[in-house]
C-alpha atoms as a PDB file:
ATOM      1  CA  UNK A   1      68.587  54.697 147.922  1.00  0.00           C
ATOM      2  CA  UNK A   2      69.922  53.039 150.778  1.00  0.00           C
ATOM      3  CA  UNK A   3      69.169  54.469 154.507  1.00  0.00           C
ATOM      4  CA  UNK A   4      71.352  53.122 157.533  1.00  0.00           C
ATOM      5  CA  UNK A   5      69.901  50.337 159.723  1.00  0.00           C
ATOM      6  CA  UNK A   6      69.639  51.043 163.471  1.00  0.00           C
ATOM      7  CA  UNK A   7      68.950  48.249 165.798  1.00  0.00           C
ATOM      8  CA  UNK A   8      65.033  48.034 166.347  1.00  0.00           C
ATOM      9  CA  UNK A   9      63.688  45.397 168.839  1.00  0.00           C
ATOM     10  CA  UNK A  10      60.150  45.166 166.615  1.00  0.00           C
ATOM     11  CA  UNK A  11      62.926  43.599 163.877  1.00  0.00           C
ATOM     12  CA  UNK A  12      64.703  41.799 165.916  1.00  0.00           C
ATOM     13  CA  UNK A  13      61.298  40.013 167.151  1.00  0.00           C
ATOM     14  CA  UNK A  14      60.594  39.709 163.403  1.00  0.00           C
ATOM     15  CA  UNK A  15      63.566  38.300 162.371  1.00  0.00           C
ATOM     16  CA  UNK A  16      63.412  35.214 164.811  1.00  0.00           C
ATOM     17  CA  UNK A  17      59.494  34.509 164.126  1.00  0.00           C
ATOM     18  CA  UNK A  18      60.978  33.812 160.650  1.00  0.00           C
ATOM     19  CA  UNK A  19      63.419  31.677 161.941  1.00  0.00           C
ATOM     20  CA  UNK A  20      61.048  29.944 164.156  1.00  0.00           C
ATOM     21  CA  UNK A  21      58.651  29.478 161.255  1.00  0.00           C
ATOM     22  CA  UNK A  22      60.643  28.204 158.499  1.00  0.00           C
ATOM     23  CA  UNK A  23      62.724  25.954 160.706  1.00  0.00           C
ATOM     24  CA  UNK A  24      59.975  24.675 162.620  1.00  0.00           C
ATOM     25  CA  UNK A  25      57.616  23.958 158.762  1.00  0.00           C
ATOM     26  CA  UNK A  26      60.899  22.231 157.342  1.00  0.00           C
ATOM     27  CA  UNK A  27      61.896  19.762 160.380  1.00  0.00           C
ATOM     28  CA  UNK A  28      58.939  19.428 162.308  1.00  0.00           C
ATOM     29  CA  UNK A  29      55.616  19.751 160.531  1.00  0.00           C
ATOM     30  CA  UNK A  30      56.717  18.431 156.406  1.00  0.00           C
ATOM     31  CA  UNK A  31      59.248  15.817 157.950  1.00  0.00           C
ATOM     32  CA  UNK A  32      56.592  14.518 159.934  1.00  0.00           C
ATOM     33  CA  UNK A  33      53.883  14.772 157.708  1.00  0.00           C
ATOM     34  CA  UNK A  34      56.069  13.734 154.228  1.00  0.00           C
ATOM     35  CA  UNK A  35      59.422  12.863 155.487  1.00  0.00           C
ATOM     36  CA  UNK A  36      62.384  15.365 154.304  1.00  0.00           C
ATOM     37  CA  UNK A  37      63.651  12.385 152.420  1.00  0.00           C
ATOM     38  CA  UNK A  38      60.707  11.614 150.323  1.00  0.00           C
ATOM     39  CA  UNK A  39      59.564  12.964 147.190  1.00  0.00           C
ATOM     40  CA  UNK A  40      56.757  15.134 148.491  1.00  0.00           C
ATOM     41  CA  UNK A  41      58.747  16.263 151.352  1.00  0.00           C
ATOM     42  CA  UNK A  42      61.387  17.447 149.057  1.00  0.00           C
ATOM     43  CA  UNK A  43      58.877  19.327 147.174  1.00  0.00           C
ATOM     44  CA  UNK A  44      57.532  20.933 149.948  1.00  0.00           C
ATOM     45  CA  UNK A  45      60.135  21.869 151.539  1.00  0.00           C
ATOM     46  CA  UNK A  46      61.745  24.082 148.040  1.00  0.00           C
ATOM     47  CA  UNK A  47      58.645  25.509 147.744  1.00  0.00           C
ATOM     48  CA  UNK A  48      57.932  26.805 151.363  1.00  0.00           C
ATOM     49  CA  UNK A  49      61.793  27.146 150.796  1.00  0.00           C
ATOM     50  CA  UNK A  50      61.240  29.529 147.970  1.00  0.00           C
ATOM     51  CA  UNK A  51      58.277  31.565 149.622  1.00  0.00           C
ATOM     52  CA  UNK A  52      60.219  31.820 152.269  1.00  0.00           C
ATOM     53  CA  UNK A  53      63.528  33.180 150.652  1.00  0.00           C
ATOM     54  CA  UNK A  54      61.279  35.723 149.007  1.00  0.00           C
ATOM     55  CA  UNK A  55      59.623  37.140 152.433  1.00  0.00           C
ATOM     56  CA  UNK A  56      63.249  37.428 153.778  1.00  0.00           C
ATOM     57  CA  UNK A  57      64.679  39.152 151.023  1.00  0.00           C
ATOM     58  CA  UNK A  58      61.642  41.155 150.528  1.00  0.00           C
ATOM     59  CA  UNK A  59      61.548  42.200 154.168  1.00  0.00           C
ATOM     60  CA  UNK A  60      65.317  43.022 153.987  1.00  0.00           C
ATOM     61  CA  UNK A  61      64.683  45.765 151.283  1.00  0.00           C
ATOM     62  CA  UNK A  62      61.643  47.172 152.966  1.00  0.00           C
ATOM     63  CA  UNK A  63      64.159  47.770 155.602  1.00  0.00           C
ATOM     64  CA  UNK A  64      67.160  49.122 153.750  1.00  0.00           C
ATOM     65  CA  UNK A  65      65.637  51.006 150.841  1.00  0.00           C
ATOM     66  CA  UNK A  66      64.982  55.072 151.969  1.00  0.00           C
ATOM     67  CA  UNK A  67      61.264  55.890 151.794  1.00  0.00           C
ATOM     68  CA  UNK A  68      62.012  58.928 149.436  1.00  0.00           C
ATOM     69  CA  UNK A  69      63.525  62.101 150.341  1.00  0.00           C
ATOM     70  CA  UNK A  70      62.226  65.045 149.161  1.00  0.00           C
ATOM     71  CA  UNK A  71      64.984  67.039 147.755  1.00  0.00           C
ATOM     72  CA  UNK A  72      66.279  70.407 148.987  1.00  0.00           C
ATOM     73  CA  UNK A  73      65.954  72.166 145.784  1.00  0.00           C
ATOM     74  CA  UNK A  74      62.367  71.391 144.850  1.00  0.00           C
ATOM     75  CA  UNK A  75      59.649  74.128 144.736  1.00  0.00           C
ATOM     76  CA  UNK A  76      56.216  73.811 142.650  1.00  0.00           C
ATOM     77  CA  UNK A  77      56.046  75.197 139.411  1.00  0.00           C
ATOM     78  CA  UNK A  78      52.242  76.680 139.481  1.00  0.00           C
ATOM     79  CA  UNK A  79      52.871  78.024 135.915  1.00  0.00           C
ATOM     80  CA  UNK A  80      53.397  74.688 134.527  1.00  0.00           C
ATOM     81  CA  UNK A  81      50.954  73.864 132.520  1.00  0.00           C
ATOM     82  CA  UNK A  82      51.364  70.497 132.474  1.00  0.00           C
ATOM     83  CA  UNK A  83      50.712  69.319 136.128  1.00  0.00           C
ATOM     84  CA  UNK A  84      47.044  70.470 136.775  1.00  0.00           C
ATOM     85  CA  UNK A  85      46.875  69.433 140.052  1.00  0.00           C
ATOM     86  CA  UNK A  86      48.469  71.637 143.033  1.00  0.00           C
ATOM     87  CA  UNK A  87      47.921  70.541 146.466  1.00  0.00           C
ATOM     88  CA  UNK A  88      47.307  73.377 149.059  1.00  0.00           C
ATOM     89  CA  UNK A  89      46.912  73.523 152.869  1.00  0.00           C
ATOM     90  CA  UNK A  90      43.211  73.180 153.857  1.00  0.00           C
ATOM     91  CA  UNK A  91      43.616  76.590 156.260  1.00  0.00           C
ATOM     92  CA  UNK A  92      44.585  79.588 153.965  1.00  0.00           C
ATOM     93  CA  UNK A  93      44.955  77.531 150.350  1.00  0.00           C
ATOM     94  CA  UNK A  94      48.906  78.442 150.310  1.00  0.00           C
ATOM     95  CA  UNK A  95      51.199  75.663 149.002  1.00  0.00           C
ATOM     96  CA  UNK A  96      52.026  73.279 151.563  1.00  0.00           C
ATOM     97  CA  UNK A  97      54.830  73.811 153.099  1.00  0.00           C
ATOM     98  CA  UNK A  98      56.698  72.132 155.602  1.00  0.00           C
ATOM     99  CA  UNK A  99      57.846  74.565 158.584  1.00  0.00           C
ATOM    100  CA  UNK A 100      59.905  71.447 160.291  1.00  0.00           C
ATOM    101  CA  UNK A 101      61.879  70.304 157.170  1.00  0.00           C
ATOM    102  CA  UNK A 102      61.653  74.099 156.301  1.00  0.00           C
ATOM    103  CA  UNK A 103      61.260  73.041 152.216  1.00  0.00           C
ATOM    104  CA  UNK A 104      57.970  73.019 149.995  1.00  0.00           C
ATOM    105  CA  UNK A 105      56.247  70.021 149.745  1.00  0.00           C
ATOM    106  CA  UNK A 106      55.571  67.831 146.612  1.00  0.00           C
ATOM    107  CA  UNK A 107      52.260  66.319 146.044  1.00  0.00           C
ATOM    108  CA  UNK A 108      51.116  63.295 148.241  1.00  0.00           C
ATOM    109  CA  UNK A 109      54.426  63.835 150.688  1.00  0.00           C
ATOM    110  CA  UNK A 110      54.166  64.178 154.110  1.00  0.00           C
ATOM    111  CA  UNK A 111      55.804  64.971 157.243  1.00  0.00           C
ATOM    112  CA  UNK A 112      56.932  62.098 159.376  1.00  0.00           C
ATOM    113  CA  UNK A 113      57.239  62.447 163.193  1.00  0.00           C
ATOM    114  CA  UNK A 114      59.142  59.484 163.673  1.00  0.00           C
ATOM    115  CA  UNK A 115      61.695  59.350 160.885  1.00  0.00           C
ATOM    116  CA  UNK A 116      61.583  63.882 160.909  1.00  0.00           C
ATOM    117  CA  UNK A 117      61.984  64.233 157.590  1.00  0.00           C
ATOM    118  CA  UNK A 118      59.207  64.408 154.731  1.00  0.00           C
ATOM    119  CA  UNK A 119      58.282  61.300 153.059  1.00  0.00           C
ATOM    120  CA  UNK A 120      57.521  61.243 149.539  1.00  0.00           C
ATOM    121  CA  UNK A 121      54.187  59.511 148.423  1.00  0.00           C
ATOM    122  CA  UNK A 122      54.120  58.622 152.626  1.00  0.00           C
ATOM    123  CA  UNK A 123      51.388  55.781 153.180  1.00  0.00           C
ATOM    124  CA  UNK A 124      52.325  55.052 156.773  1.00  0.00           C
ATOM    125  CA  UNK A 125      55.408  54.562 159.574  1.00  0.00           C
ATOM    126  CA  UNK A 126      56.084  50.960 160.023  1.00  0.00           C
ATOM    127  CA  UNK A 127      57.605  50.020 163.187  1.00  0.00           C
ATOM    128  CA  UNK A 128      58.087  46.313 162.250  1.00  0.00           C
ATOM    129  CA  UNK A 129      60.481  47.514 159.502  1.00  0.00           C
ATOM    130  CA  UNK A 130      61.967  50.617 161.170  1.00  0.00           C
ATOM    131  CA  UNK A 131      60.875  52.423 158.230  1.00  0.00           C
ATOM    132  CA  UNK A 132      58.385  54.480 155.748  1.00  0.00           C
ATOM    133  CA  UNK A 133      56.675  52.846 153.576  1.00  0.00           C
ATOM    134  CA  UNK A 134      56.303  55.379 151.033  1.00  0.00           C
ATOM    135  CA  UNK A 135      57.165  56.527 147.442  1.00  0.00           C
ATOM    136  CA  UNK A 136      60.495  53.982 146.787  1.00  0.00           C
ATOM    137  CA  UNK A 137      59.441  51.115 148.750  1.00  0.00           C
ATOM    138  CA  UNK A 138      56.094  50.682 148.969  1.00  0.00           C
ATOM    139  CA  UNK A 139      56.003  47.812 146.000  1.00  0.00           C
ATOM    140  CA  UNK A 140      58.133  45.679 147.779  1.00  0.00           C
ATOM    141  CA  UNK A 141      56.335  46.459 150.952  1.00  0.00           C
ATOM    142  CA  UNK A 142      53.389  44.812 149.233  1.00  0.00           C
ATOM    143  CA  UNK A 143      54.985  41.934 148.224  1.00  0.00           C
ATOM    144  CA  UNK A 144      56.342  41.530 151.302  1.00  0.00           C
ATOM    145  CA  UNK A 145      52.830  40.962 152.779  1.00  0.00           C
ATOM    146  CA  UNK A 146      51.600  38.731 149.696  1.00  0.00           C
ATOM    147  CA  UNK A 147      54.663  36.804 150.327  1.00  0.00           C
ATOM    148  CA  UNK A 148      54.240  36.412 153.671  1.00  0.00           C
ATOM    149  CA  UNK A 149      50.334  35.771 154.199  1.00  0.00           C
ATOM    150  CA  UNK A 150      51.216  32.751 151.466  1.00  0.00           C
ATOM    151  CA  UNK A 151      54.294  31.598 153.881  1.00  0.00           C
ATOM    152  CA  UNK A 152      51.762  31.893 157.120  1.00  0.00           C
ATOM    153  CA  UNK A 153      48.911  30.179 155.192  1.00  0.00           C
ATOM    154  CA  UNK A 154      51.438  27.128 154.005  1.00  0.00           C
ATOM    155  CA  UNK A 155      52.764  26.554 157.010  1.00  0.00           C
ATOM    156  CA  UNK A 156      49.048  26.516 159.254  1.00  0.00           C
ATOM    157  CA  UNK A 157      48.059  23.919 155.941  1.00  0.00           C
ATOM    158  CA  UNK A 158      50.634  22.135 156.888  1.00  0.00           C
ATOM    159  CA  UNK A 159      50.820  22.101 160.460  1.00  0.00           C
ATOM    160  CA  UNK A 160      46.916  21.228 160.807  1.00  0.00           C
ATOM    161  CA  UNK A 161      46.946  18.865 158.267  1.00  0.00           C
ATOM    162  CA  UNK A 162      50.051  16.501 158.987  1.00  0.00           C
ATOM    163  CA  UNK A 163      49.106  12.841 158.693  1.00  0.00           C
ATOM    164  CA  UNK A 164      49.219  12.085 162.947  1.00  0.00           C
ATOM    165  CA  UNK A 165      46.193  14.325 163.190  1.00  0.00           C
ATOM    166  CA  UNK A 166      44.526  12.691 160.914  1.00  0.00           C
ATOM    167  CA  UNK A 167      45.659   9.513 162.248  1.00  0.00           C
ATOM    168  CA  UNK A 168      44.199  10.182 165.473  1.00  0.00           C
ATOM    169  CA  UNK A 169      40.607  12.695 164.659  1.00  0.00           C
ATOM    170  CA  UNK A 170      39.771  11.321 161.209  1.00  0.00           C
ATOM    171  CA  UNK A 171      36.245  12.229 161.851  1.00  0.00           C
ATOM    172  CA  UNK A 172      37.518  16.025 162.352  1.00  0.00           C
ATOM    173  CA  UNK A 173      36.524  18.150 159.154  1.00  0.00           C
ATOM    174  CA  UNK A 174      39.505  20.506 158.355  1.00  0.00           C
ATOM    175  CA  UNK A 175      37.943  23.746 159.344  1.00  0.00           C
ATOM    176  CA  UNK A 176      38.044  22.282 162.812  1.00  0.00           C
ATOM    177  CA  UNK A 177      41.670  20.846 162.438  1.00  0.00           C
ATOM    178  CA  UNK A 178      43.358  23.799 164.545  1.00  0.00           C
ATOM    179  CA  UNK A 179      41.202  23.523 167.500  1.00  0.00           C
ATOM    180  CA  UNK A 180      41.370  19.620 167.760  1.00  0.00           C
ATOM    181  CA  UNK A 181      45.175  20.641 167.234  1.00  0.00           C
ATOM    182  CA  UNK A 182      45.388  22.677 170.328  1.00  0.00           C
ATOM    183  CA  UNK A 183      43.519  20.398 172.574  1.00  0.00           C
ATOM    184  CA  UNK A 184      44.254  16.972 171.198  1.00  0.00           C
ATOM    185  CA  UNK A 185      48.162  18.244 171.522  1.00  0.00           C
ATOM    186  CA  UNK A 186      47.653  19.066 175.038  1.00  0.00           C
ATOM    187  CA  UNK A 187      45.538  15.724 176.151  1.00  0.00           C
ATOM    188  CA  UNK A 188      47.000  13.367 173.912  1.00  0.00           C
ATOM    189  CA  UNK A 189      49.178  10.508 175.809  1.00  0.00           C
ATOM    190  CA  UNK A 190      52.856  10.802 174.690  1.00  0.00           C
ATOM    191  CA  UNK A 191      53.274   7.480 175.514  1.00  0.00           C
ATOM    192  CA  UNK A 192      50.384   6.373 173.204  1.00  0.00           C
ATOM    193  CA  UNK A 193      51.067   8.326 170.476  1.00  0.00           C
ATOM    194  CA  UNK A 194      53.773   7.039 168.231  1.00  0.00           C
ATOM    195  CA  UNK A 195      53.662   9.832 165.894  1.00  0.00           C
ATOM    196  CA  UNK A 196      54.809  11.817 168.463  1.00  0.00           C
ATOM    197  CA  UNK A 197      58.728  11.743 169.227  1.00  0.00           C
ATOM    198  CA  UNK A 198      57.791  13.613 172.649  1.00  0.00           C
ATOM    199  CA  UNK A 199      56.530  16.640 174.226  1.00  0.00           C
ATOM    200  CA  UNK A 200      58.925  18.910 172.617  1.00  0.00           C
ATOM    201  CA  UNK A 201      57.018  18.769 169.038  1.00  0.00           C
ATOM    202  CA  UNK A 202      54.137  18.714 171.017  1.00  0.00           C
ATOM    203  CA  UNK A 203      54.978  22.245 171.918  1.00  0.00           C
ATOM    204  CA  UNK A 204      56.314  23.648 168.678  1.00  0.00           C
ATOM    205  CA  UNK A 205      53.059  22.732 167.135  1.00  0.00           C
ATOM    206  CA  UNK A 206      51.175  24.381 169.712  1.00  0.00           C
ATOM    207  CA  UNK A 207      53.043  27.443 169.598  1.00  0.00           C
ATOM    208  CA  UNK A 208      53.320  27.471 166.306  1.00  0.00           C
ATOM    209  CA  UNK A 209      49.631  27.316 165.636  1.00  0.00           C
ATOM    210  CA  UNK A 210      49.324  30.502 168.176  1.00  0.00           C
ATOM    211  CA  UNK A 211      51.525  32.255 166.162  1.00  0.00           C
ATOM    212  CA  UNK A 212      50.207  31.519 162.838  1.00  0.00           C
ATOM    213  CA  UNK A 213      46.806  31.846 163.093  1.00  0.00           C
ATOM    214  CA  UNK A 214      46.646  35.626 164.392  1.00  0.00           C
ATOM    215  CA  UNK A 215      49.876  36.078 162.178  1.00  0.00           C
ATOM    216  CA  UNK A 216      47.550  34.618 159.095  1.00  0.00           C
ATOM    217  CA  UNK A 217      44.561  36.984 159.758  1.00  0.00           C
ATOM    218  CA  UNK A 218      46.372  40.258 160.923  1.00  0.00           C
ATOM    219  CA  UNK A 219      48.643  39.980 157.177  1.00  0.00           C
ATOM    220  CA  UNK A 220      45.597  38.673 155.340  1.00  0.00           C
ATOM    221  CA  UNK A 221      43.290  41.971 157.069  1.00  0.00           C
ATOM    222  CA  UNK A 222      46.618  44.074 155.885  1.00  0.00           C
ATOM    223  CA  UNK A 223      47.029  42.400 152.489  1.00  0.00           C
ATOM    224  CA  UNK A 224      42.960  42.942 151.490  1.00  0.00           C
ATOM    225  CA  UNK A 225      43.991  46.574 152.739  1.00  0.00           C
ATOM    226  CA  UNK A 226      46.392  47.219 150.486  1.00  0.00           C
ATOM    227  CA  UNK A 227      44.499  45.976 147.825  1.00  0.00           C
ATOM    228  CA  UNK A 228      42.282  48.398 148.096  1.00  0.00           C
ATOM    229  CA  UNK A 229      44.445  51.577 148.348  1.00  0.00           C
ATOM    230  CA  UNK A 230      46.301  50.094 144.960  1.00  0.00           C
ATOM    231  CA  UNK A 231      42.979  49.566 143.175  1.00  0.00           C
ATOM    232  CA  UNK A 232      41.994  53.097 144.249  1.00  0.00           C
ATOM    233  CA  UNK A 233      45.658  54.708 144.177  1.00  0.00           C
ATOM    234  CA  UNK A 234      45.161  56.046 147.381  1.00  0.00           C
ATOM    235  CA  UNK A 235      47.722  56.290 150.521  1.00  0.00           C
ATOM    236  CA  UNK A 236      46.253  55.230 154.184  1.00  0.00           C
ATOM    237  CA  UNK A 237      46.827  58.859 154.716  1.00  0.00           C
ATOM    238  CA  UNK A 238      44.825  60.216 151.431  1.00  0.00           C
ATOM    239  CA  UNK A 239      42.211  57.301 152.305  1.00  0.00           C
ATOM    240  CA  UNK A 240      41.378  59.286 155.574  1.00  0.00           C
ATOM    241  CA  UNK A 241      41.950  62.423 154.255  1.00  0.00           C
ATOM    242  CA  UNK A 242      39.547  61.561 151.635  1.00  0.00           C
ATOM    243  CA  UNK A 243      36.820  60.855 153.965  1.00  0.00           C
ATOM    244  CA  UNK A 244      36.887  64.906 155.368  1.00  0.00           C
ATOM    245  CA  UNK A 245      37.589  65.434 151.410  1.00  0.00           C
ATOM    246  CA  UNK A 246      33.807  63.755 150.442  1.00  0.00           C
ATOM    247  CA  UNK A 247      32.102  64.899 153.170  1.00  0.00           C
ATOM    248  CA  UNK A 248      32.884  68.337 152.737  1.00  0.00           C
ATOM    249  CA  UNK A 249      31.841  67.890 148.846  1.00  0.00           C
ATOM    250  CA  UNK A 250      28.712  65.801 149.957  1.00  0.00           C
ATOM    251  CA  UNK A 251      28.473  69.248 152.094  1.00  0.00           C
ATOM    252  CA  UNK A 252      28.527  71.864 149.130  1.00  0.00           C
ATOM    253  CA  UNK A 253      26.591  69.781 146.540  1.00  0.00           C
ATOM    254  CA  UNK A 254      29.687  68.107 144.560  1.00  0.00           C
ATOM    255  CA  UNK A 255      31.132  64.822 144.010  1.00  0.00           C
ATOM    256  CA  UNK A 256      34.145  64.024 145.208  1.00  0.00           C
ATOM    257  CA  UNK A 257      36.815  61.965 143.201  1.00  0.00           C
ATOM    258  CA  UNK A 258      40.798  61.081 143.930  1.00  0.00           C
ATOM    259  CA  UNK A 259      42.741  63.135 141.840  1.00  0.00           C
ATOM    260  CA  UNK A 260      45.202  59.866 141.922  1.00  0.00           C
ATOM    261  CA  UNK A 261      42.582  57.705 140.463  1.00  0.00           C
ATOM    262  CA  UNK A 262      43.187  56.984 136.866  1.00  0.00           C
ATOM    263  CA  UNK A 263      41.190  53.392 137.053  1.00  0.00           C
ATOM    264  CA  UNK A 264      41.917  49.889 138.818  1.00  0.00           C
ATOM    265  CA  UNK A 265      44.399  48.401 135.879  1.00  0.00           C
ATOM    266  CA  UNK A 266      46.166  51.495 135.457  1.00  0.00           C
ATOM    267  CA  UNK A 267      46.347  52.256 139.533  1.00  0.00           C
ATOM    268  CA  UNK A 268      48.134  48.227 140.037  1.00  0.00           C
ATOM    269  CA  UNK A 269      50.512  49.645 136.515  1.00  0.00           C
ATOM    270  CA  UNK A 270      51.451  52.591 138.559  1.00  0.00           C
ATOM    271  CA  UNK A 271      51.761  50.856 141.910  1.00  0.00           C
ATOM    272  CA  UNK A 272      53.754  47.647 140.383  1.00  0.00           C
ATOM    273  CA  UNK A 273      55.384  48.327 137.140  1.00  0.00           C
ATOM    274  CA  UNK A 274      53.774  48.118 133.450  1.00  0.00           C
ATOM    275  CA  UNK A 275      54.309  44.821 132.922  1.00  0.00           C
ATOM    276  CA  UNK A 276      52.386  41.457 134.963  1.00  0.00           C
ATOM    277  CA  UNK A 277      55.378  39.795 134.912  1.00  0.00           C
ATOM    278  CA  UNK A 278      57.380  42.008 137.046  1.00  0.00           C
ATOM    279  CA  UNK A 279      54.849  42.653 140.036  1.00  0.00           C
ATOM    280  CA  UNK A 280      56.262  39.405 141.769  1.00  0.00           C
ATOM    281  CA  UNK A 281      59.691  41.244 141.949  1.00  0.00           C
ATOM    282  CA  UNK A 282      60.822  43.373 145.085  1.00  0.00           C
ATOM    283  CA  UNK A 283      61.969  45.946 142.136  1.00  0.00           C
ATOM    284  CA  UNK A 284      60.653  49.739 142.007  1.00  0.00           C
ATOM    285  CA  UNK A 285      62.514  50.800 138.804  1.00  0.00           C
ATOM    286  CA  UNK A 286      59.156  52.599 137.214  1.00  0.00           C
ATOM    287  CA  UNK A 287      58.240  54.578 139.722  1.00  0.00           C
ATOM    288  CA  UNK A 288      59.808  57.906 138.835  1.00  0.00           C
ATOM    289  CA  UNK A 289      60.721  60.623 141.059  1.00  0.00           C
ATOM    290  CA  UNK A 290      58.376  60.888 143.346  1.00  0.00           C
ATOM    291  CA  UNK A 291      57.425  64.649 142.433  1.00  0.00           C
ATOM    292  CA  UNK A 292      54.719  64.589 140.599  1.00  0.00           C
ATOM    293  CA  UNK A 293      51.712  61.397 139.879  1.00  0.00           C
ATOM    294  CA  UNK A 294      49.661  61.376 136.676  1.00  0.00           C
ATOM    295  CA  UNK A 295      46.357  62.309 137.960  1.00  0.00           C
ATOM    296  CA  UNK A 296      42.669  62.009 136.506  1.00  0.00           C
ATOM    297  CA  UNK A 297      42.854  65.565 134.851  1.00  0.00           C
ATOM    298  CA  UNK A 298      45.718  65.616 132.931  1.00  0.00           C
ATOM    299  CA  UNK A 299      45.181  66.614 129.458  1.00  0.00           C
ATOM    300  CA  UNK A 300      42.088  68.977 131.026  1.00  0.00           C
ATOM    301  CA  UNK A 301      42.167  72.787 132.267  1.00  0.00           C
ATOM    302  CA  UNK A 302      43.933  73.095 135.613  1.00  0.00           C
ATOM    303  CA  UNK A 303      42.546  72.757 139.017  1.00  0.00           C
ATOM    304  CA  UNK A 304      43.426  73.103 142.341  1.00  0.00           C
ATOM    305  CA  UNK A 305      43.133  69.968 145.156  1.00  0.00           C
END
């Protein structure tokens, strides 16, 4: 479902780091290291090319594709047999229900202040996509990171490793390449240096090391994140709900254990489709209606959660 796109400066700011990024890896850091012209700088260049084309378009339906609504007509069946698991409010143990949106809510939705609405399957609100990340769009949220933590990555290999710096620090060992960057960059003669075409590349690499190496931990911290919740089937909201959730068992003798939780190979299935091949693709056509999740006790007598 598609939602309409309101201008958002945290986009916008987005938007032309990409452009600085790509452009900046193509013509200034693989020209000078390979040469566009060459065989290896042809190579690079389609494959940060690729990675590249698949952050964009993957960022692009983040943005565009609704979160999941929940719809206006739904209302929990507690005679169904076949969904064991009920979610209630903590206070009271009444179905939740959403006084705001003034509907019932399904399991693992939640209210969003931002967006006002309910979210289905709601992980978080994402102000550098101007959007939910939630039931339809989380996948390709995901591989928006992957994709772009590679991009980051490829370009800082590149940048750090481009044949002047070796030319000039071949005693550096790589882990130390970005620092020698920064300060050889900023003490190195332009005259001297004939690698150097002048102090405009001087500052693109400089900048562009500043904004890839915070870039490249931040998404890598945020990728290793989302790992986790998949592995676990877990939201960042039912990951800190689940905290109160254990300790509160932990309080009354029992162990705790997410309802969601049907095992690490069958939590990724759920998360990004059945088959291996299609977790690379921005696509969320197996992810059902959002209403209802196959949980750890189906098949046993029901329960509340």
């Amino acid at each position: 479902m598609k939602r309409r796109v309101r201008f958002s400066l945290p986009v916008t700011v987005v938007v032309l780091a990409i452009i600085y990024i790509y452009f900046s890896t193509i013509f200034v850091f693989i020209d000078g290291w390979f040469g566009l012209m060459s065989s290896p700088g042809i190579l690079n260049a389609v494959v940060f090319t690729a990675v590249a084309f698949m952050s964009i378009f993957s960022y692009a339906v983040a943005i565009l594709t609704d979160a999941g609504r929940v719809p206006s007509t739904f209302m929990p069946d507690i005679e169904d047999s076949s969904n064991p698991v009920h979610e209630i409010k903590r206070k009271g143990g009444d179905l939740r229900y959403c006084q705001k949106c003034s509907h019932f809510k399904p399991p693992r939705a939640h209210h969003c202040r931002v967006c006002k609405r309910c979210v289905l399957r709601m992980d978080h609100h994402c102000i550098w996509i101007s959007n939910c990340v939630g039931h339809a769009n989380y996948k390709v949220f995901f591989g928006l990171v992957v994709y772009a933590v590679i991009a980051c990555i490829y370009s800082l290999w590149v940048d750090t490793n481009r044949e002047s710096l070796q030319l000039h620090f071949p005693r550096v060992s790589p882990c130390l390449n970005f620092q020698v960057l920064l300060v050889g960059s900023l003490t190195v003669d332009p005259q001297k240096d004939e690698l150097q075409s002048g102090d405009s590349f001087r500052t693109i690499y400089v900048i562009s090391g500043l904004l890839l190496v915070p870039l490249s931990v931040a998404l890598g911290v945020l990728l290793g994140w989302h790992v986790y919740l998949i592995l676990q089937n877990k939201t960042t909201i039912e990951f800190h709900e689940g905290v109160r959730a254990m300790w509160l068992a932990e309080k009354e003798g029992h162990v705790y254990k997410h309802p969601y939780d049907v095992g690490a190979y069958e939590n990724l299935t759920t998360v990004l489709g059945p088959s291996i091949s299609c977790w690379v693709c921005p696509t969320s056509g197996h992810i059902g209606s959002g209403l209802r999740f196959r949980t750890a006790y189906d098949g046993m007598s029901s329960a509340s959660v």
